[in-house]
N, C-alpha and C. Protein backbone atom coordinates (compact mmCIF):
# COMPACT_ATOMS: atom_id res chain seq x y z
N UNK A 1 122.15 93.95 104.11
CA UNK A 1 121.23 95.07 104.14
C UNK A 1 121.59 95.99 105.30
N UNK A 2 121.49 97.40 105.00
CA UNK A 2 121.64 98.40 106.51
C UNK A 2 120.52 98.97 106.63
N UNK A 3 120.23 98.94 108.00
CA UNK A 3 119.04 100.06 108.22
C UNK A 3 119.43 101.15 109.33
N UNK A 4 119.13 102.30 108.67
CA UNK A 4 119.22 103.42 109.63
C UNK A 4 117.99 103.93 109.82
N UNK A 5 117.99 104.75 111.01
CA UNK A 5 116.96 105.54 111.45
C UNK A 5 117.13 106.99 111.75
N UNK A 6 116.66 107.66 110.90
CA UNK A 6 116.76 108.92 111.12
C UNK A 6 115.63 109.45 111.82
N UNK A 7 115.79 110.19 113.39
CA UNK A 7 114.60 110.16 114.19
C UNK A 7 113.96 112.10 113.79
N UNK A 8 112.70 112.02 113.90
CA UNK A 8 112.22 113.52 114.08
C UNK A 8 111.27 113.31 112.94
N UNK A 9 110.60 114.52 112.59
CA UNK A 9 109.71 114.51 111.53
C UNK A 9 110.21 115.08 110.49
N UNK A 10 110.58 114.14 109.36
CA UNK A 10 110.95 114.65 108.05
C UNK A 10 110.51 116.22 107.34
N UNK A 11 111.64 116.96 107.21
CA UNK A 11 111.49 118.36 105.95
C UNK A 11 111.96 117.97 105.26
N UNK A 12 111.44 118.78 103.95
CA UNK A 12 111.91 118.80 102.53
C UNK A 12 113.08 119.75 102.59
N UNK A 13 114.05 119.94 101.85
CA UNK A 13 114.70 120.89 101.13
C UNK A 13 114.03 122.19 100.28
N UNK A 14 113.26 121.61 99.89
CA UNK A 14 113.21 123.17 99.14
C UNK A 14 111.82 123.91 99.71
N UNK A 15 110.79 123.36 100.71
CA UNK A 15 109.51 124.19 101.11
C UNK A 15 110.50 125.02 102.15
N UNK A 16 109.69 126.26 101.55
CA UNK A 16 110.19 127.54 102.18
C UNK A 16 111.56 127.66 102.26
N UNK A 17 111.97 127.97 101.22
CA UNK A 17 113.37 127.94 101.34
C UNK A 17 113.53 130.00 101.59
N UNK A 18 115.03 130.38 101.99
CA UNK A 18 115.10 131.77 102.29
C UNK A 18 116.20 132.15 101.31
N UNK A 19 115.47 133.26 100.82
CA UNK A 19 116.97 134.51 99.84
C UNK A 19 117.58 135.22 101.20
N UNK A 20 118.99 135.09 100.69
CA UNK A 20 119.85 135.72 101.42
C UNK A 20 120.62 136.69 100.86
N UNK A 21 121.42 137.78 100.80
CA UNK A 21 122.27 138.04 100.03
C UNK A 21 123.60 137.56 100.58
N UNK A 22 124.56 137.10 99.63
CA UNK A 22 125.67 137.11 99.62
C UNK A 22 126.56 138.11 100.15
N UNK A 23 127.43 138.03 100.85
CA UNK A 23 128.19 139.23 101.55
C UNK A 23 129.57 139.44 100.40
N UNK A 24 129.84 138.19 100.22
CA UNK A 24 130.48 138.28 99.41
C UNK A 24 130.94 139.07 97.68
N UNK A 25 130.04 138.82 97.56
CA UNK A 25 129.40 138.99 96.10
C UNK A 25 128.50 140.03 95.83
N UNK A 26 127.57 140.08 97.18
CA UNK A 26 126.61 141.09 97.40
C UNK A 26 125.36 140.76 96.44
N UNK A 27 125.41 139.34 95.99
CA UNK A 27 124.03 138.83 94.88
C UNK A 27 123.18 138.07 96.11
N UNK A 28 122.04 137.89 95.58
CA UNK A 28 120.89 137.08 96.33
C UNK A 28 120.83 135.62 96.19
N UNK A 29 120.74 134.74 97.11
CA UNK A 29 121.12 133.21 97.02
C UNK A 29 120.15 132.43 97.50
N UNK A 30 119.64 131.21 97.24
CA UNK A 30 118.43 130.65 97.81
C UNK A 30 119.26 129.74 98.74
N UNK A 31 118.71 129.58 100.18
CA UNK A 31 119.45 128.81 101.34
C UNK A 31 118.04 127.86 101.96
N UNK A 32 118.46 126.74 101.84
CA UNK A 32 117.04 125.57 102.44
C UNK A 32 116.79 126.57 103.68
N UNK A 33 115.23 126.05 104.45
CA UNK A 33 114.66 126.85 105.67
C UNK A 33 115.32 126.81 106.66
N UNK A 34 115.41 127.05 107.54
CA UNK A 34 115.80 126.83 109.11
C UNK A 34 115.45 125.55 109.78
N UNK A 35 113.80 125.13 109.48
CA UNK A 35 113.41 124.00 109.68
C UNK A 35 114.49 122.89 108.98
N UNK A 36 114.24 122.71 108.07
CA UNK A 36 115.47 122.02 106.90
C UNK A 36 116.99 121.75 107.70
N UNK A 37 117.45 122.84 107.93
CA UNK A 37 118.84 122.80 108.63
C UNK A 37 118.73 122.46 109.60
N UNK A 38 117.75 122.64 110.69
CA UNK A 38 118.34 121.70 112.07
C UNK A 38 117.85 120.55 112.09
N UNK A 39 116.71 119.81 110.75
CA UNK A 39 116.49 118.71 110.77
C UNK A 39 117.67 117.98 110.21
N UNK A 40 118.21 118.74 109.11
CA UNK A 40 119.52 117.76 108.29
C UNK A 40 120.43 117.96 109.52
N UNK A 41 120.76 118.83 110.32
CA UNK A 41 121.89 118.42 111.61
C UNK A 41 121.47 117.58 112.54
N UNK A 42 120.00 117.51 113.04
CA UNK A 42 120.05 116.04 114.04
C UNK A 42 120.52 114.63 112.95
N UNK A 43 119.98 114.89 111.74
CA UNK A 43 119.90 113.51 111.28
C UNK A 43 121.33 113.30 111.37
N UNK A 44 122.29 113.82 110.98
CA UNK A 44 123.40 114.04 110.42
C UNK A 44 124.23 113.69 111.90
N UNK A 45 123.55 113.77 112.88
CA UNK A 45 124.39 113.16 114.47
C UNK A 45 123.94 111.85 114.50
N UNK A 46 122.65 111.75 114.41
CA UNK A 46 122.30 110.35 114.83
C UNK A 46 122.72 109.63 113.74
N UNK A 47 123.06 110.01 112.78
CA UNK A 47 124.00 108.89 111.56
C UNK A 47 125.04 108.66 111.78
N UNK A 48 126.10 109.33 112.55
CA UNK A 48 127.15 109.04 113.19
C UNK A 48 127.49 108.29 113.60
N UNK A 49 126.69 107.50 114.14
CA UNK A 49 127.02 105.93 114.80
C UNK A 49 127.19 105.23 113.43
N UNK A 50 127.27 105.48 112.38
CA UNK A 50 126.94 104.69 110.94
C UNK A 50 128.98 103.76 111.00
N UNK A 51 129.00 102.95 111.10
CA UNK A 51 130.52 102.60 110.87
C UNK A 51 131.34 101.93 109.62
N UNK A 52 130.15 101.67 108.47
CA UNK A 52 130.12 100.62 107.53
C UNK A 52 131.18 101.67 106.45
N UNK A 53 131.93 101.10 105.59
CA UNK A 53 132.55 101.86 104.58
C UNK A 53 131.33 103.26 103.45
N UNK A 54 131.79 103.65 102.75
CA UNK A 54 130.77 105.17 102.23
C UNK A 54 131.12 103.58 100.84
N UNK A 55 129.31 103.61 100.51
CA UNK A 55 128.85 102.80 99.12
C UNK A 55 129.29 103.69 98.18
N UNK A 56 129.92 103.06 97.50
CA UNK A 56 130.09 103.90 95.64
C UNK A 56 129.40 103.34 94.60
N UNK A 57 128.61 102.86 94.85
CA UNK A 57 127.58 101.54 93.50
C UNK A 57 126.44 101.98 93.66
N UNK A 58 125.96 101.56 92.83
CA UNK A 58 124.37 101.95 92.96
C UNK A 58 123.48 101.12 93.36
N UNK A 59 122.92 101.05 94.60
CA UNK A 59 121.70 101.11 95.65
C UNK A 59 120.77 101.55 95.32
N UNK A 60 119.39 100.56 95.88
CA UNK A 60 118.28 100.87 95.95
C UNK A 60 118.23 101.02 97.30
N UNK A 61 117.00 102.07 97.80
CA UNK A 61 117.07 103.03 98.88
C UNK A 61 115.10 102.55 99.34
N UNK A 62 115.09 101.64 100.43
CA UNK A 62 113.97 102.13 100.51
C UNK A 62 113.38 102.91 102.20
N UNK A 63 112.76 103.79 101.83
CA UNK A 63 112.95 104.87 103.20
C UNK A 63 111.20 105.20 103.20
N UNK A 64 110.98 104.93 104.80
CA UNK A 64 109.34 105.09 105.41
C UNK A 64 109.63 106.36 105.64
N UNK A 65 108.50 106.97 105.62
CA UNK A 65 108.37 108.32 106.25
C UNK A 65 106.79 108.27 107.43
N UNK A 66 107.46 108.36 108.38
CA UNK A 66 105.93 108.76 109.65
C UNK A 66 105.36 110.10 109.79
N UNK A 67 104.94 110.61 109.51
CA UNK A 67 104.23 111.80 109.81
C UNK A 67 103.24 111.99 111.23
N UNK A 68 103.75 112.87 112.23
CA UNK A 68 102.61 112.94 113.42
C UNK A 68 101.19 113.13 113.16
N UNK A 69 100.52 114.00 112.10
CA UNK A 69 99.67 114.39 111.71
C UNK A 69 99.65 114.83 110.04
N UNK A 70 98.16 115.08 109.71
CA UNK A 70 98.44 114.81 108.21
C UNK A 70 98.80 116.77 107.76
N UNK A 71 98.87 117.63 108.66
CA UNK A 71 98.93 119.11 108.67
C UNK A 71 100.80 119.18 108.49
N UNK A 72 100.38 119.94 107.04
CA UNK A 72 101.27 120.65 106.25
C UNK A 72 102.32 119.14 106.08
N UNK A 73 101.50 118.40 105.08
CA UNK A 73 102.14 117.16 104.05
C UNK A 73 103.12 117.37 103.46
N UNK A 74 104.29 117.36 103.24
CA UNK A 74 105.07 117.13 102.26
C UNK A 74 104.86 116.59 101.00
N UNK A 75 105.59 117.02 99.86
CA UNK A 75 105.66 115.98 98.96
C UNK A 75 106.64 114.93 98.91
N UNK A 76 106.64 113.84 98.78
CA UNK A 76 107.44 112.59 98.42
C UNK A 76 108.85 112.64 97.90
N UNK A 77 108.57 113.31 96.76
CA UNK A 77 110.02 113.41 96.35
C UNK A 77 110.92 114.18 97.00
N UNK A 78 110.11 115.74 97.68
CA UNK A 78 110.97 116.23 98.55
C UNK A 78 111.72 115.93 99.43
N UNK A 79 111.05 114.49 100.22
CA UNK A 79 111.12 114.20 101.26
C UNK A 79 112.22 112.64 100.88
N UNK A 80 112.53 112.45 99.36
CA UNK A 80 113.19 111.08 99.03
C UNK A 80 114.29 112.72 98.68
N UNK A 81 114.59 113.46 98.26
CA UNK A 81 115.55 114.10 98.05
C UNK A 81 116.46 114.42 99.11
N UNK A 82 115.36 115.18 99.96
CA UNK A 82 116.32 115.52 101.18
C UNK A 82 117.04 114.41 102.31
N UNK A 83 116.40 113.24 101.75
CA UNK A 83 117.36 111.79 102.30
C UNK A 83 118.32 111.34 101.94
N UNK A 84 118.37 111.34 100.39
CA UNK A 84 119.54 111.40 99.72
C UNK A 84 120.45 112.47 99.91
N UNK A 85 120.64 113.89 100.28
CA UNK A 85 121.40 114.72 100.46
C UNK A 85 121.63 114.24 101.89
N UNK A 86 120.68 114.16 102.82
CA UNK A 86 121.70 113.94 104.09
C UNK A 86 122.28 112.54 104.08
N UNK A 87 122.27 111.61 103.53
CA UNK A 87 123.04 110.12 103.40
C UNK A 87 124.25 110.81 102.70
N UNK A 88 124.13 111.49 101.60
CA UNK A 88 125.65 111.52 101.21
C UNK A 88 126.49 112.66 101.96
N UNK A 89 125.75 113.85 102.40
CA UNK A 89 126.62 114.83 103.80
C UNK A 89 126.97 113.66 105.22
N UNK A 90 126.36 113.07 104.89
CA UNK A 90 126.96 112.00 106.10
C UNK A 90 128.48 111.22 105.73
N UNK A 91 128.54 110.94 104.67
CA UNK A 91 129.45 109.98 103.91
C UNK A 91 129.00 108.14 103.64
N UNK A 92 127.79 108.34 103.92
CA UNK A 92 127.14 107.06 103.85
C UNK A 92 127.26 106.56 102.29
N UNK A 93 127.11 107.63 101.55
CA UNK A 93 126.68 106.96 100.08
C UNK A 93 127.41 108.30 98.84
N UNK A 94 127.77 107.89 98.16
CA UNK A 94 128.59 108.90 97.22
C UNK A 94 127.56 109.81 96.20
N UNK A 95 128.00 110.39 95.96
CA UNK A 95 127.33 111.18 94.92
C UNK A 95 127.40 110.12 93.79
């Protein structure tokens, strides 16, 4: 069994997410919040210490979430999604 700890208070991916336009393209693009991004970059350091090979099988995942207070709740799945995206930007677990 591994256990990691991802420290801070869990964001979702998609609450409040921001349109940007593309510079490229010059079209409009949906980009997760700001909140979102510097939470997926601490997690994404403190997983670093992770040394075990990246799983390619399929795992069951079970992940607590602490909340400081019950102001501005998440939903669940948001919050099981955006764990799964930062485990596999880590290289912990494959697509």
């Amino acid at each position: 069994m591994i256990r990691l700890t991802i420290p801070g208070r869990p964001i979702t991916k998609k609450n409040s997410q921001a349109i940007i336009i593309n510079r490229r393209t010059n079209r409009p693009m949906v980009i997760p919040s700001k909140a979102y991004r510097e939470y997926e970059e601490a997690a994404l350091w403190h997983l670093k210490s992770y040394r075990g090979e990246t799983i390619k099988y399929p795992v069951n995942v079970c992940a607590r979430y602490w909340m400081p207070n019950r102001r501005g709740k998440p939903d669940l799945l948001g919050l099981e999604e955006a764990t799964a995206d930062i485990l596999e930007a880590a290289g912990i677990v494959e697509d």
